[in-house]
N, C-alpha and C. Protein backbone atom coordinates (compact mmCIF):
# COMPACT_ATOMS: atom_id res chain seq x y z
N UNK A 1 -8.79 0.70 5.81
CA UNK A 1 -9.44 -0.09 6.84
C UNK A 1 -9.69 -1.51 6.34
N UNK A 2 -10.00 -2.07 5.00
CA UNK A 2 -9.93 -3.02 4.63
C UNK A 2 -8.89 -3.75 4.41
N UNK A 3 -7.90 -2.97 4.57
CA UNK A 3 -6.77 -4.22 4.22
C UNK A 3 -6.65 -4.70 5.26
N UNK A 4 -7.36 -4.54 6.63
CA UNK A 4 -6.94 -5.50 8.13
C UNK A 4 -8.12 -6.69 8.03
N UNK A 5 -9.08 -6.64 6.96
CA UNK A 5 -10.29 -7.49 7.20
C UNK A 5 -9.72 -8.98 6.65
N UNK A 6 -10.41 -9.61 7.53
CA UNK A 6 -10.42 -11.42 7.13
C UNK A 6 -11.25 -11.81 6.88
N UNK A 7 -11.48 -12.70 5.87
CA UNK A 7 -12.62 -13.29 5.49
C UNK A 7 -12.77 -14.46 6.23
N UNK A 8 -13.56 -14.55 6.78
CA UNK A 8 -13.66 -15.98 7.58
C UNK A 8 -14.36 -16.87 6.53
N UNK A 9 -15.04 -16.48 5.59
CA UNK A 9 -15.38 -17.88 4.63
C UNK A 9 -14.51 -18.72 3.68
N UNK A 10 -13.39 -17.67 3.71
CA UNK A 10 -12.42 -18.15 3.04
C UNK A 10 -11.36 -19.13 3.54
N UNK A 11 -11.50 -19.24 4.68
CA UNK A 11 -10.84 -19.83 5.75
C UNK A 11 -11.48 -21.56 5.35
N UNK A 12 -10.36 -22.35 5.00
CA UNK A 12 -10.41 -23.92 5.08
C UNK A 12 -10.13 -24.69 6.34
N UNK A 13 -10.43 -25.87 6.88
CA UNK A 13 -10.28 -26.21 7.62
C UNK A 13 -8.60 -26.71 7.91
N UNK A 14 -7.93 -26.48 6.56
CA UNK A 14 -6.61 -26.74 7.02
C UNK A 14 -5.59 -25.38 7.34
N UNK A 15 -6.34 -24.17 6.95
CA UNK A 15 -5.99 -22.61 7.21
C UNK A 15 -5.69 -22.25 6.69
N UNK A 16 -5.21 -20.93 6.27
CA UNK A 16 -5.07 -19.97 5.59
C UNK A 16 -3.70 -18.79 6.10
N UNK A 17 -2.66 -18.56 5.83
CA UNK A 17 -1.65 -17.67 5.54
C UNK A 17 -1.95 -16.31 5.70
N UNK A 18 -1.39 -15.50 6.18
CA UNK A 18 -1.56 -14.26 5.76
C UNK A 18 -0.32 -13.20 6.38
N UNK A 19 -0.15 -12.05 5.63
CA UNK A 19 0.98 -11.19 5.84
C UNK A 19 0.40 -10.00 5.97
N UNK A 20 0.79 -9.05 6.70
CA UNK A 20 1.08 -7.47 6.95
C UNK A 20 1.95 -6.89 6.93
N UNK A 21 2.18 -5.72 6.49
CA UNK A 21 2.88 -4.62 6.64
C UNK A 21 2.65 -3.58 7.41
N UNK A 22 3.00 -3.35 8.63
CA UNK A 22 2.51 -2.39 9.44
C UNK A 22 3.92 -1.04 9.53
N UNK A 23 3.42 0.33 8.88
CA UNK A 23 4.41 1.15 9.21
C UNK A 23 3.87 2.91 9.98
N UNK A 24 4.25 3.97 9.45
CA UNK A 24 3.87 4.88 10.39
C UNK A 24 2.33 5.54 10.12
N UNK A 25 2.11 5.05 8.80
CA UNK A 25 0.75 5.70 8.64
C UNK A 25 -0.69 4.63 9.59
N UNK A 26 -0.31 3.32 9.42
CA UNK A 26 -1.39 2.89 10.40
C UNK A 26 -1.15 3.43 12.24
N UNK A 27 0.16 3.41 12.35
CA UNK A 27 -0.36 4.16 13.82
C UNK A 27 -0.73 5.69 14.00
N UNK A 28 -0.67 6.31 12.66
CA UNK A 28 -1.46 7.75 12.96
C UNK A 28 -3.33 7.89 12.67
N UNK A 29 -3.57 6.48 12.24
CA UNK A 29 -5.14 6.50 12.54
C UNK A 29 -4.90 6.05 13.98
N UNK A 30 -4.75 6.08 14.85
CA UNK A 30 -5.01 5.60 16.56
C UNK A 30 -4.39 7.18 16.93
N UNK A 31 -5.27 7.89 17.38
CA UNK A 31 -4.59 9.45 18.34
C UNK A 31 -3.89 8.80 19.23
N UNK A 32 -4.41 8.17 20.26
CA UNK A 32 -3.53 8.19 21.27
C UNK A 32 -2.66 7.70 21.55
N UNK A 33 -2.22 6.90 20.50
CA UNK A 33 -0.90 6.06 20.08
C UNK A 33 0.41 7.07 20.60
N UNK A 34 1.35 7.25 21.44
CA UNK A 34 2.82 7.20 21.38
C UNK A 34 3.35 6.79 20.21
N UNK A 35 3.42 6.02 19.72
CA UNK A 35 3.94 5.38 19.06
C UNK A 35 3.72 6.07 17.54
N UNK A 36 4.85 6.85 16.85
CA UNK A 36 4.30 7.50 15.69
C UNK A 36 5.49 6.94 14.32
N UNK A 37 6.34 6.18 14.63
CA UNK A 37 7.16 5.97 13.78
C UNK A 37 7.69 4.20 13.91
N UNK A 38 7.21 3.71 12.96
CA UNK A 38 7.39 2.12 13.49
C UNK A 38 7.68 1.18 11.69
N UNK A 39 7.79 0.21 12.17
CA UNK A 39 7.38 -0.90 10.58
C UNK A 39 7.89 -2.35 11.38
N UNK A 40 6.92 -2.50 10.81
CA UNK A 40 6.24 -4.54 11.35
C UNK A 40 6.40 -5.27 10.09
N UNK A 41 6.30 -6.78 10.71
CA UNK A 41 6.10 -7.61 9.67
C UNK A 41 4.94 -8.54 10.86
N UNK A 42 3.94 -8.96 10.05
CA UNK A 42 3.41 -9.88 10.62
C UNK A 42 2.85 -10.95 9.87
N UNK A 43 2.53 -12.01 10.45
CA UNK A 43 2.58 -12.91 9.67
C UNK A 43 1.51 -13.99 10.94
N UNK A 44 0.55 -13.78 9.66
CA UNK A 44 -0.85 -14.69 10.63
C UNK A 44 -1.22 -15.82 10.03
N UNK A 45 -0.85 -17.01 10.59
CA UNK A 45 -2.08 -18.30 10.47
C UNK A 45 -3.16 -18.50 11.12
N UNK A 46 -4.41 -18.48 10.62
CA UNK A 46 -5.67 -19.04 10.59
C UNK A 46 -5.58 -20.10 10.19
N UNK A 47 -6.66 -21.08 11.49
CA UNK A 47 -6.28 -22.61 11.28
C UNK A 47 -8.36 -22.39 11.84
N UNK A 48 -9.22 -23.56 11.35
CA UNK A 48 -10.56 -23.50 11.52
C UNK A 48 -11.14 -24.76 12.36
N UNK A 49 -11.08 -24.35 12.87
CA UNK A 49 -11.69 -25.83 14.11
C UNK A 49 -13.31 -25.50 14.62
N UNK A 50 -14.37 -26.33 13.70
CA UNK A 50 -15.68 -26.17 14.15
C UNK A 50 -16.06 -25.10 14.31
N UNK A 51 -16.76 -24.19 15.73
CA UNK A 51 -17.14 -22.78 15.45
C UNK A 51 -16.44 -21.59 16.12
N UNK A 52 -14.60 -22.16 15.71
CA UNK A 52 -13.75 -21.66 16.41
C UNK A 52 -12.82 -21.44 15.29
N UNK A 53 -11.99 -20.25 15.48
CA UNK A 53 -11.04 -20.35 14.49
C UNK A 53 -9.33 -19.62 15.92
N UNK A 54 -8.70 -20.17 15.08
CA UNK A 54 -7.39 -20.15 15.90
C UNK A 54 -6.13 -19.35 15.24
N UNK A 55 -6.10 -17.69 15.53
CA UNK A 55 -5.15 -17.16 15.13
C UNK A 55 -3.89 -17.25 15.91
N UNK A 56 -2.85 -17.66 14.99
CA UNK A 56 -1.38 -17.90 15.66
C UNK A 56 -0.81 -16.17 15.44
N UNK A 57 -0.49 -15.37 15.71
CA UNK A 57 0.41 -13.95 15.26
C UNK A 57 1.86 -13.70 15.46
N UNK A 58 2.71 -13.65 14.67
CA UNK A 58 3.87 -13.91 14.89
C UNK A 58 4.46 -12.30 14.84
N UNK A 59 4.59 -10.91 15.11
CA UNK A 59 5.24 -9.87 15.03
C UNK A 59 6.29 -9.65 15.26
N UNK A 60 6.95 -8.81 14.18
CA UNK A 60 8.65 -8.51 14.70
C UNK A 60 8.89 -7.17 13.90
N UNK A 61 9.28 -6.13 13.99
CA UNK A 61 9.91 -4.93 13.76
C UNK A 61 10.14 -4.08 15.25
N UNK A 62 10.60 -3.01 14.64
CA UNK A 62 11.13 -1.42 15.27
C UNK A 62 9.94 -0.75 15.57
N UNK A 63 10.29 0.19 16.87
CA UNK A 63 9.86 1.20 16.88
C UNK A 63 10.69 2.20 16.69
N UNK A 64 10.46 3.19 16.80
CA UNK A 64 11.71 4.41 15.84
C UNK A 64 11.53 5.88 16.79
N UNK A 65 10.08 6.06 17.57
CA UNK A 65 10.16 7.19 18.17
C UNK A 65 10.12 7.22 19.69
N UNK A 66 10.60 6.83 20.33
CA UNK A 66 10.30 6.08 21.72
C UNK A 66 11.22 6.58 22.40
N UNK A 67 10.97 7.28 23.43
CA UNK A 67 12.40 8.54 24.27
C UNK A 67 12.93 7.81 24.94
N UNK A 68 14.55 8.22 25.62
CA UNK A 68 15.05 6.77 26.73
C UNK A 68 14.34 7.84 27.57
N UNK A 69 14.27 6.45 28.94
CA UNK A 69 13.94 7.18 30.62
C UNK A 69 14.97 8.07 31.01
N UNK A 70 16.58 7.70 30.12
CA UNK A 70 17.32 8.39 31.12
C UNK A 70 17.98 9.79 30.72
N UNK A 71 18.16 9.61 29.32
CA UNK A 71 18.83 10.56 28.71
C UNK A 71 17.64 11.35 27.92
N UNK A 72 16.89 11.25 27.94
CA UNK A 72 15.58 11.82 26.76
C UNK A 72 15.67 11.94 25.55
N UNK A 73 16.72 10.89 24.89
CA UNK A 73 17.27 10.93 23.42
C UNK A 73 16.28 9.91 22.93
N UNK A 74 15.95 10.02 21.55
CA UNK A 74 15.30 9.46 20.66
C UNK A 74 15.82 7.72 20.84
N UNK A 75 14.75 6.42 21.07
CA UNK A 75 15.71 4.98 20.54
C UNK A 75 14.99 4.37 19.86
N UNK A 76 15.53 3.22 19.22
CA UNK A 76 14.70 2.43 18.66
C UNK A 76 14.77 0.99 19.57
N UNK A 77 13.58 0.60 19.84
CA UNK A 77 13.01 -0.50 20.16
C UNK A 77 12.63 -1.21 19.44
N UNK A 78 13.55 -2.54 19.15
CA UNK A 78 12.53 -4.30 18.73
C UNK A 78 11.41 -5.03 19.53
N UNK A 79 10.61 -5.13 18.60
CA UNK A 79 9.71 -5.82 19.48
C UNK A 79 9.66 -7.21 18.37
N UNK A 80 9.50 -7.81 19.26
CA UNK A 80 9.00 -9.17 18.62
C UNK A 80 8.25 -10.23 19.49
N UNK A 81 6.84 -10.78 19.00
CA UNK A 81 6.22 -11.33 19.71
C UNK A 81 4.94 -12.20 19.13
N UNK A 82 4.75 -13.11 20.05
CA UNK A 82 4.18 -14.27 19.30
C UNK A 82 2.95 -14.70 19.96
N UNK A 83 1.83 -14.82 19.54
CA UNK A 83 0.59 -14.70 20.57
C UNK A 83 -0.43 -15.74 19.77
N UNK A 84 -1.70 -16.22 20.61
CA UNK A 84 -2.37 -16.77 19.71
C UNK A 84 -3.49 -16.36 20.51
N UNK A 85 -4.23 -16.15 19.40
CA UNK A 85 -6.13 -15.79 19.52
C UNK A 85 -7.21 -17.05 19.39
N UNK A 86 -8.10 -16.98 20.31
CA UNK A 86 -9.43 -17.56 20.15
C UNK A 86 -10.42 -16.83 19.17
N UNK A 87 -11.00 -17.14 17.89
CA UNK A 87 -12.22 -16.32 17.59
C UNK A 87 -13.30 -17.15 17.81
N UNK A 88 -13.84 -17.22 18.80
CA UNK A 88 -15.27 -18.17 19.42
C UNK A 88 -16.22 -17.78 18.81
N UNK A 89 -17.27 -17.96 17.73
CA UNK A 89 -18.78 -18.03 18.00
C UNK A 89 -19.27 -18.25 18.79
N UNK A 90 -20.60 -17.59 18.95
CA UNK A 90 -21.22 -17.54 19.98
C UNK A 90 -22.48 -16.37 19.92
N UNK A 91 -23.53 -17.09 20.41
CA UNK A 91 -25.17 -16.52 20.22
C UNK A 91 -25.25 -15.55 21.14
N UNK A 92 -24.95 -15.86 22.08
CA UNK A 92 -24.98 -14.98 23.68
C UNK A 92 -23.98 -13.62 23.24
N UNK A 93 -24.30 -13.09 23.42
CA UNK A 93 -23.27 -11.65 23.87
C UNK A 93 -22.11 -11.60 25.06
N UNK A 94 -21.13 -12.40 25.12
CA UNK A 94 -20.05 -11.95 25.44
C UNK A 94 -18.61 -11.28 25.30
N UNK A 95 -18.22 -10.80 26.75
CA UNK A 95 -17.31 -9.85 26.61
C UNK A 95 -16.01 -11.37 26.55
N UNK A 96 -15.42 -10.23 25.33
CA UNK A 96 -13.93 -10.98 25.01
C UNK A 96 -12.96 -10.35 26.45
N UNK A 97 -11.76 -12.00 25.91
CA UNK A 97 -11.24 -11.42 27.60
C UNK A 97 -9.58 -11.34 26.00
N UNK A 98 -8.68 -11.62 26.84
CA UNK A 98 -7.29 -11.11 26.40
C UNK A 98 -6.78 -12.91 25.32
N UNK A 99 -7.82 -13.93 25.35
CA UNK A 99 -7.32 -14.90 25.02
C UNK A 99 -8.18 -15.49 23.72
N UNK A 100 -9.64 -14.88 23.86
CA UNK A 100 -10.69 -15.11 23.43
C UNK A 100 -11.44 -13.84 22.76
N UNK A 101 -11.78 -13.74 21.59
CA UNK A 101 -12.72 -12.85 20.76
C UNK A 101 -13.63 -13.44 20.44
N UNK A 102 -14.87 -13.08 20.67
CA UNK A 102 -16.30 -13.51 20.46
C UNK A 102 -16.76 -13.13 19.62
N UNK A 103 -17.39 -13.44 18.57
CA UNK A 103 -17.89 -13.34 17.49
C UNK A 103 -19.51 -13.79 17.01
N UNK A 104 -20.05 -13.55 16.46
CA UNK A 104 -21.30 -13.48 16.01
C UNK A 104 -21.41 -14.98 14.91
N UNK A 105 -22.33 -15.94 15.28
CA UNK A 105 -22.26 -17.19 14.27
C UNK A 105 -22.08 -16.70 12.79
N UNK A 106 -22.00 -17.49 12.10
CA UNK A 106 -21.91 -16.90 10.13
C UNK A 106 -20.99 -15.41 10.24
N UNK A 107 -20.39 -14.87 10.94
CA UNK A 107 -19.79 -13.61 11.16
C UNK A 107 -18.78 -13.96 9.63
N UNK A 108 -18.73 -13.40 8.65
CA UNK A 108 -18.16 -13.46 7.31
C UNK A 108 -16.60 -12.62 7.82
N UNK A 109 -16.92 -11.30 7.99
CA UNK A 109 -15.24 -10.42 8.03
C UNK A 109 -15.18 -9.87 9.67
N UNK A 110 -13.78 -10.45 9.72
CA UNK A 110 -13.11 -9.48 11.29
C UNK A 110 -12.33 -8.96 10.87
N UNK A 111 -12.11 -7.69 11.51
CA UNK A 111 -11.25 -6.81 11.08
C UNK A 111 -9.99 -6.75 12.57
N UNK A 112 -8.91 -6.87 12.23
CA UNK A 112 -7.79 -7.38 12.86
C UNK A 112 -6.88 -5.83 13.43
N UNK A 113 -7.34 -4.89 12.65
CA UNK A 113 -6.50 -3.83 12.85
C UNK A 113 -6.53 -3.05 14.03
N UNK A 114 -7.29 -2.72 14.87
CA UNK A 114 -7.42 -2.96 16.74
C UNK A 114 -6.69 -3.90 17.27
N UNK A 115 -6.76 -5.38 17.04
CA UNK A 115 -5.68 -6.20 17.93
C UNK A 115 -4.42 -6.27 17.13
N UNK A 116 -4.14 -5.40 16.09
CA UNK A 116 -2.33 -5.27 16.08
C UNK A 116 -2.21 -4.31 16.83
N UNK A 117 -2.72 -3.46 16.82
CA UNK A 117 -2.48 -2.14 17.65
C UNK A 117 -2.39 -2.64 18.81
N UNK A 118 -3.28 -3.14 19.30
CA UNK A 118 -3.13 -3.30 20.97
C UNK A 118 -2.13 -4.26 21.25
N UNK A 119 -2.21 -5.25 20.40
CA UNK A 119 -0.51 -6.25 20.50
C UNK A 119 1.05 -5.73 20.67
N UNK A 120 1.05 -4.92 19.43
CA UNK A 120 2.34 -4.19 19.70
C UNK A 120 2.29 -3.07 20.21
N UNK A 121 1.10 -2.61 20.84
CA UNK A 121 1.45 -1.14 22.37
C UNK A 121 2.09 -1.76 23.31
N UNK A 122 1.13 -3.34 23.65
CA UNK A 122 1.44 -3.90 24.94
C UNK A 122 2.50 -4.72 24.96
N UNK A 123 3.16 -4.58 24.06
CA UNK A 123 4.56 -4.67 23.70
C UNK A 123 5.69 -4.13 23.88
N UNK A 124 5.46 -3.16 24.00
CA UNK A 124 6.62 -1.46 24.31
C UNK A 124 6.88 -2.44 25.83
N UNK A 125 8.21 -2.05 26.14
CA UNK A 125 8.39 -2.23 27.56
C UNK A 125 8.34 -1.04 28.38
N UNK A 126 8.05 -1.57 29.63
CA UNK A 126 7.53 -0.36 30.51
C UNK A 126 9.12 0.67 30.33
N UNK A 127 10.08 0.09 30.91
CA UNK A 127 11.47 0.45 30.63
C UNK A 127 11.88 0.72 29.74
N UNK A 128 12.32 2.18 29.07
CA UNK A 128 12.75 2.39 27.64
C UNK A 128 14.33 3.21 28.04
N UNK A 129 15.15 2.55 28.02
CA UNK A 129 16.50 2.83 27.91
C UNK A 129 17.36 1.98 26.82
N UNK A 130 18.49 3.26 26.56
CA UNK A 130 19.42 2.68 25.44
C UNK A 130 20.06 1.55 25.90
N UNK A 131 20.79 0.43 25.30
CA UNK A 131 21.64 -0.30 25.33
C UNK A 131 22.77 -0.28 26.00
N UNK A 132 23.37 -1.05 26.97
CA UNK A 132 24.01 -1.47 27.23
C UNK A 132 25.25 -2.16 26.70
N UNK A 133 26.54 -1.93 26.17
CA UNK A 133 27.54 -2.99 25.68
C UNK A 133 28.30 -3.63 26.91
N UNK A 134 29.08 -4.99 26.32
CA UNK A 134 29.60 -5.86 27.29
C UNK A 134 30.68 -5.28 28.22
N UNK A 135 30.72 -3.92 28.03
CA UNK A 135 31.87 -3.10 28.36
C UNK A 135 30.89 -2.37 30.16
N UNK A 136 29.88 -2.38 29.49
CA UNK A 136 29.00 -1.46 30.63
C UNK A 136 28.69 -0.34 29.89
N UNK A 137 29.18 0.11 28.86
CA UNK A 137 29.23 1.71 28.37
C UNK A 137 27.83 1.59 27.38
N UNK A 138 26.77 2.45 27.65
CA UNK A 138 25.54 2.66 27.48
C UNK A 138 25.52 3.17 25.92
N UNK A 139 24.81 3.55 25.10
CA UNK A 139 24.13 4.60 24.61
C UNK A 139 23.76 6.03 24.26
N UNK A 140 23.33 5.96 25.53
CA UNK A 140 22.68 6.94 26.26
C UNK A 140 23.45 8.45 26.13
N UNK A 141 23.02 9.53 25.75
CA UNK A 141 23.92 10.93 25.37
C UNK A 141 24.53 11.31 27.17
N UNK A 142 26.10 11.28 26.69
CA UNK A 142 26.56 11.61 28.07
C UNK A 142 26.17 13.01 28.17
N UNK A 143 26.04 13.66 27.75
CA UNK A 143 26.23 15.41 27.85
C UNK A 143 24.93 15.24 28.88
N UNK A 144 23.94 15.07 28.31
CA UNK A 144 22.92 14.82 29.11
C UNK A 144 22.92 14.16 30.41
N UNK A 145 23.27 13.09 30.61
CA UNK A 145 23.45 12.09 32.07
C UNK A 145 24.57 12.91 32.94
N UNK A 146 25.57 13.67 32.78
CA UNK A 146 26.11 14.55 33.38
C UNK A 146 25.52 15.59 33.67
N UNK A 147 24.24 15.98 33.10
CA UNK A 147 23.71 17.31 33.17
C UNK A 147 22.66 17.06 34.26
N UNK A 148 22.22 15.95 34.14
CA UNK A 148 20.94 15.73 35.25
C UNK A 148 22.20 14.90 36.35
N UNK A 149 23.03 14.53 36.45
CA UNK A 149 23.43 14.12 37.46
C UNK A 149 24.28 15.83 38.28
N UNK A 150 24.47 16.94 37.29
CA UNK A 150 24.88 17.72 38.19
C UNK A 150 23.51 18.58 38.73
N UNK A 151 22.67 18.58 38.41
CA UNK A 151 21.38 19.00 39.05
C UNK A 151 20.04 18.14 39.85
N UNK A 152 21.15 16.96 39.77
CA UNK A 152 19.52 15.69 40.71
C UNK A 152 20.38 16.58 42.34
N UNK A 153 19.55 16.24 42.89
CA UNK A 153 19.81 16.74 44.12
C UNK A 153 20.48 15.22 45.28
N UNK A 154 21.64 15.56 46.01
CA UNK A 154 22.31 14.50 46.24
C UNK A 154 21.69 14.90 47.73
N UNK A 155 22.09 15.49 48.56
CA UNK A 155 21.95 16.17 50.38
C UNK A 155 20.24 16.16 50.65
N UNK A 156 19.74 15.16 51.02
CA UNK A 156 19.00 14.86 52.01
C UNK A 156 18.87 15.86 53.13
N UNK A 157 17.86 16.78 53.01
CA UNK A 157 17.70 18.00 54.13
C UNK A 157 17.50 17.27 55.58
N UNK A 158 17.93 17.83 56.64
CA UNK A 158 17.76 16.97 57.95
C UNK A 158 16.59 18.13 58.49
N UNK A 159 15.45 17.17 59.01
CA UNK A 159 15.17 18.62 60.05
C UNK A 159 14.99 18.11 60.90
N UNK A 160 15.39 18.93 61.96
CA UNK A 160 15.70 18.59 63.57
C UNK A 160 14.55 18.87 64.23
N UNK A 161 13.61 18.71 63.98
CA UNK A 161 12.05 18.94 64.54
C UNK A 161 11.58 17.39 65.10
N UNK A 162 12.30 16.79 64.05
CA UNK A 162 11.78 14.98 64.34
C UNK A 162 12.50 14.77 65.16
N UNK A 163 13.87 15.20 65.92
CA UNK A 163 15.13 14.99 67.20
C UNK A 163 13.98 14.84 68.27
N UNK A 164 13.31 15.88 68.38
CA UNK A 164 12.33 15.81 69.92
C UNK A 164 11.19 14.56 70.00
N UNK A 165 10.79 14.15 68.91
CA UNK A 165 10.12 12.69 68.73
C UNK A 165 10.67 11.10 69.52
N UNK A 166 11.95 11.14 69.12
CA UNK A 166 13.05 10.28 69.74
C UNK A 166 12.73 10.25 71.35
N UNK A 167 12.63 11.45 71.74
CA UNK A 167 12.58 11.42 73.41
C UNK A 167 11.32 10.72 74.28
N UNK A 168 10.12 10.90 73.52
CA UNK A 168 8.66 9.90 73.79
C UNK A 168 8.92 9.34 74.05
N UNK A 169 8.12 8.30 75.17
CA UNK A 169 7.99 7.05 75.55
C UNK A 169 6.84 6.85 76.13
């Protein structure tokens, strides 16, 4: 749990560097994580402006256990993504929104390991299908996409109960 903490006193006004390694054992402290097989690189500048500090987050790796929608075969997903944080002081008790983290004045350590998590969940795309080549030809396990295409149901049942509706006026 400490290796996600920042020292905010250590933080100069011209900023401070920092690196992670994120792989499968930090997403098995989160239960409800999907996500059980992954490795990140991240790479954070802290920059200190008065009673504000300004995280830049730069993320990029794999995910490794992530099913397609279509075929239900195992894929791997890149994510890569680049975000920046507010850490505001502040006396009052407010709720952080998605741009801004509120913090407690003299607040010495934040611990960062909640907003990687939530960075790269909300990262996953809603859409998880294999690849596409310039050919059109997918990925995706044919055995399978033949198997649900001979059991999706094609014939639209008619029922002739709605015929007598038509005649109203």
């Amino acid at each position: 749990m400490q290796h996600y903490n920042i020292n905010l006193n250590n933080i100069k006004n011209g900023g401070e560097i920092y690196s992670f390694q994120i792989n499968d054992s930090f997403f098995k402290e989160f239960l409800s994580s999907e996500i059980t097989k992954a490795d990140f690189n991240i790479h954070l500048d802290i920059k200190k402006e008065n009673d504000k500090y300004l995280l830049c987050l730069q993320i990029k790796g794999v995910i490794k256990n992530l099913v397609c929608d279509l075929c239900a075969e195992e894929l791997n997903i890149p994510i890569q993504n680049t975000t920046t944080i507010i850490l505001q002081e502040s006396k009052e008790i407010l709720e952080s929104t998605d741009e801004i983290i509120y913090i407690k004045p003299h607040q010495n350590i934040i611990n960062l390991k909640s907003l990687f998590f939530e960075i790269i969940s909300l990262s996953v795309p809603s859409k998880r299908i294999h690849k596409t080549d310039t050919k059109g030809d997918s990925e995706c396990n044919n055995d399978m996409l033949k198997l649900i295409e001979k059991y999706m149901r094609k014939e639209v049942a008619y029922d002739d109960r709605w015929e007598t509706l038509k005649n109203l006026k």
